[in-house]
Protein backbone atom coordinates (compact mmCIF):
# COMPACT_ATOMS: atom_id res chain seq x y z
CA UNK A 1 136.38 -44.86 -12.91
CA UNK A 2 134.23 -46.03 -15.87
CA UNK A 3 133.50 -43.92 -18.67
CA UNK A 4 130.15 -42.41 -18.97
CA UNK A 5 127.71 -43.98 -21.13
CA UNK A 6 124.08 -42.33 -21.62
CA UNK A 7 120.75 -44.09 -22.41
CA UNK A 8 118.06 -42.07 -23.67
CA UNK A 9 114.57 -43.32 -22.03
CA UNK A 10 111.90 -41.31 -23.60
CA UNK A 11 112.79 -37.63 -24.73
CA UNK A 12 115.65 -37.43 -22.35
CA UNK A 13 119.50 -38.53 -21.34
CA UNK A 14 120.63 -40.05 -18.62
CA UNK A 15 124.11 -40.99 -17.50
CA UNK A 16 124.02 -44.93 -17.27
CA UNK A 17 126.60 -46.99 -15.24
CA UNK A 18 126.99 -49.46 -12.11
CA UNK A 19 127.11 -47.69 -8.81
CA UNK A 20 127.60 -48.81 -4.99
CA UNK A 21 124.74 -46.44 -5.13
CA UNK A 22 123.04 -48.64 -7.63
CA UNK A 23 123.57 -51.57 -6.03
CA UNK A 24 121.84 -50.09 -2.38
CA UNK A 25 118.56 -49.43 -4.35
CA UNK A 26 117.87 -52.61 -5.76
CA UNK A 27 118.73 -54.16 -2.66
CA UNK A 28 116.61 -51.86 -0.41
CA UNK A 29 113.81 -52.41 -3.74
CA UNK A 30 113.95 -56.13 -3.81
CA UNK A 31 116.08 -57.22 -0.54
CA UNK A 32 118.34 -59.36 -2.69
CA UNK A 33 122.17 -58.51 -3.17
CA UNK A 34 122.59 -57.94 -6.75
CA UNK A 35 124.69 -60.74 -7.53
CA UNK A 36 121.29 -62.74 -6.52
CA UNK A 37 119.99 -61.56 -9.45
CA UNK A 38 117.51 -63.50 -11.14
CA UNK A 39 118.63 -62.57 -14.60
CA UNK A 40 114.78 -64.68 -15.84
CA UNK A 41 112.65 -62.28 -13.64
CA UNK A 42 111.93 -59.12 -15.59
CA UNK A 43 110.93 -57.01 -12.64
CA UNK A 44 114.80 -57.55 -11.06
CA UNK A 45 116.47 -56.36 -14.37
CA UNK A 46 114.27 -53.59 -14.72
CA UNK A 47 114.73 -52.51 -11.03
CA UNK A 48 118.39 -52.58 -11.59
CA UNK A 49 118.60 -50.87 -14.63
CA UNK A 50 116.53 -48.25 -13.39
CA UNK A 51 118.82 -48.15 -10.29
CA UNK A 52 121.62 -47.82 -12.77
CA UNK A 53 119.71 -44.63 -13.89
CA UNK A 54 118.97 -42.90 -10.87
CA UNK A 55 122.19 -44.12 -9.34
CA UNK A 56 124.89 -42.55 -12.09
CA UNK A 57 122.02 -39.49 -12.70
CA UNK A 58 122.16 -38.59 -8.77
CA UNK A 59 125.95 -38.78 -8.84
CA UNK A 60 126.11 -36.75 -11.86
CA UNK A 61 123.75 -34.17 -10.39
CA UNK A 62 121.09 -35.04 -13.50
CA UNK A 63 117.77 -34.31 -12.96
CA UNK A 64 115.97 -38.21 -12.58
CA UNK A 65 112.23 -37.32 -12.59
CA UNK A 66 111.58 -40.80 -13.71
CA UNK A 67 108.97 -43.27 -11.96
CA UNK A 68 109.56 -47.02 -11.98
CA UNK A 69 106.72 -47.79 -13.93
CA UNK A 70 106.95 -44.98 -16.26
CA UNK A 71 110.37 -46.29 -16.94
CA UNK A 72 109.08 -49.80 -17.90
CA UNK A 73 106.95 -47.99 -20.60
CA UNK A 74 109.41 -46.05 -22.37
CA UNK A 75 112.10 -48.77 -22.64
CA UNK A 76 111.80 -51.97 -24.83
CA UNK A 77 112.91 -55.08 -24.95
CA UNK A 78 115.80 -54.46 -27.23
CA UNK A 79 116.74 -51.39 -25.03
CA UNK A 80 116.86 -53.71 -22.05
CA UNK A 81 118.82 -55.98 -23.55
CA UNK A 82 121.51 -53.42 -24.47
CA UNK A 83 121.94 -51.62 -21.18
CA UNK A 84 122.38 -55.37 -19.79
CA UNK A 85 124.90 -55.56 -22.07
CA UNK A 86 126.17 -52.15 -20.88
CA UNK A 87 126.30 -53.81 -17.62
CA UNK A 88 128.55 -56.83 -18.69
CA UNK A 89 130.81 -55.73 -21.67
CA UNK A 90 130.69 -51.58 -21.44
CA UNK A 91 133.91 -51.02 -23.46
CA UNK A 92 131.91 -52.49 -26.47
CA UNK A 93 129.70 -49.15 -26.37
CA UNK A 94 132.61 -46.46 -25.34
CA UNK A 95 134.63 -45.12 -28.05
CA UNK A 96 135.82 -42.14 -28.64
CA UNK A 97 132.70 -39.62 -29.36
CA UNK A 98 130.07 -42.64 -28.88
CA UNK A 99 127.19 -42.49 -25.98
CA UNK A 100 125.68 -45.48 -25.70
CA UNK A 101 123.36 -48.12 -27.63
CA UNK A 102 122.10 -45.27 -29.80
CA UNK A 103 125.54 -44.59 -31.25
CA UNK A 104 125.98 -48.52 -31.72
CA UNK A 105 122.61 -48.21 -34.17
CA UNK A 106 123.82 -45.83 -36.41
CA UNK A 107 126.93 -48.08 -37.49
């Protein structure tokens, strides 16, 4: 089991990581397997990420009161790019104590 990792998207923390669960959403959101992904087409990486979200949040028993589009206004293109990188290379984020992108800023 991965460690957790948590992205803050607007005043609040959510657990972030790949999830079967995950996975079902964007496919049920865009009827493409994720490994279709179009990595060029915005609206795919935001719907996964924000399955990521829900996904990990819902299995963590998180509160997720977080529309789509209110999710595309509070993260940026920087914080998009680093929970795709969360995605591919996690163990570059998880150390001992750390919590995600926002601990990766302060060094």
């Amino acid at each position: 089991m991965k460690k957790a990792i948590n992205i803050q998207v607007g005043d609040r923390t959510y657990p972030f990581r790949m999830t079967l669960g995950a996975m079902l959403r964007f496919k049920r959101a865009t009827g493409k397997e994720v490994t279709d992904l179009d990595d060029h087409n915005i609206e795919e990486v935001a719907t996964l990420l924000y399955a990521c979200l829900a996904s990990a949040s819902a299995a963590d028993k998180v509160p997720f009161n977080v529309s789509f589009e209110e999710f595309c206004d509070l993260v940026s293109v920087e914080d998009i790019e680093a929970m795709q990188t969360l995605l591919v290379a996690p163990e570059d984020f998880v150390s001992e104590g750390a919590s995600g992108p926002e601990e990766e800023k302060k060094s």
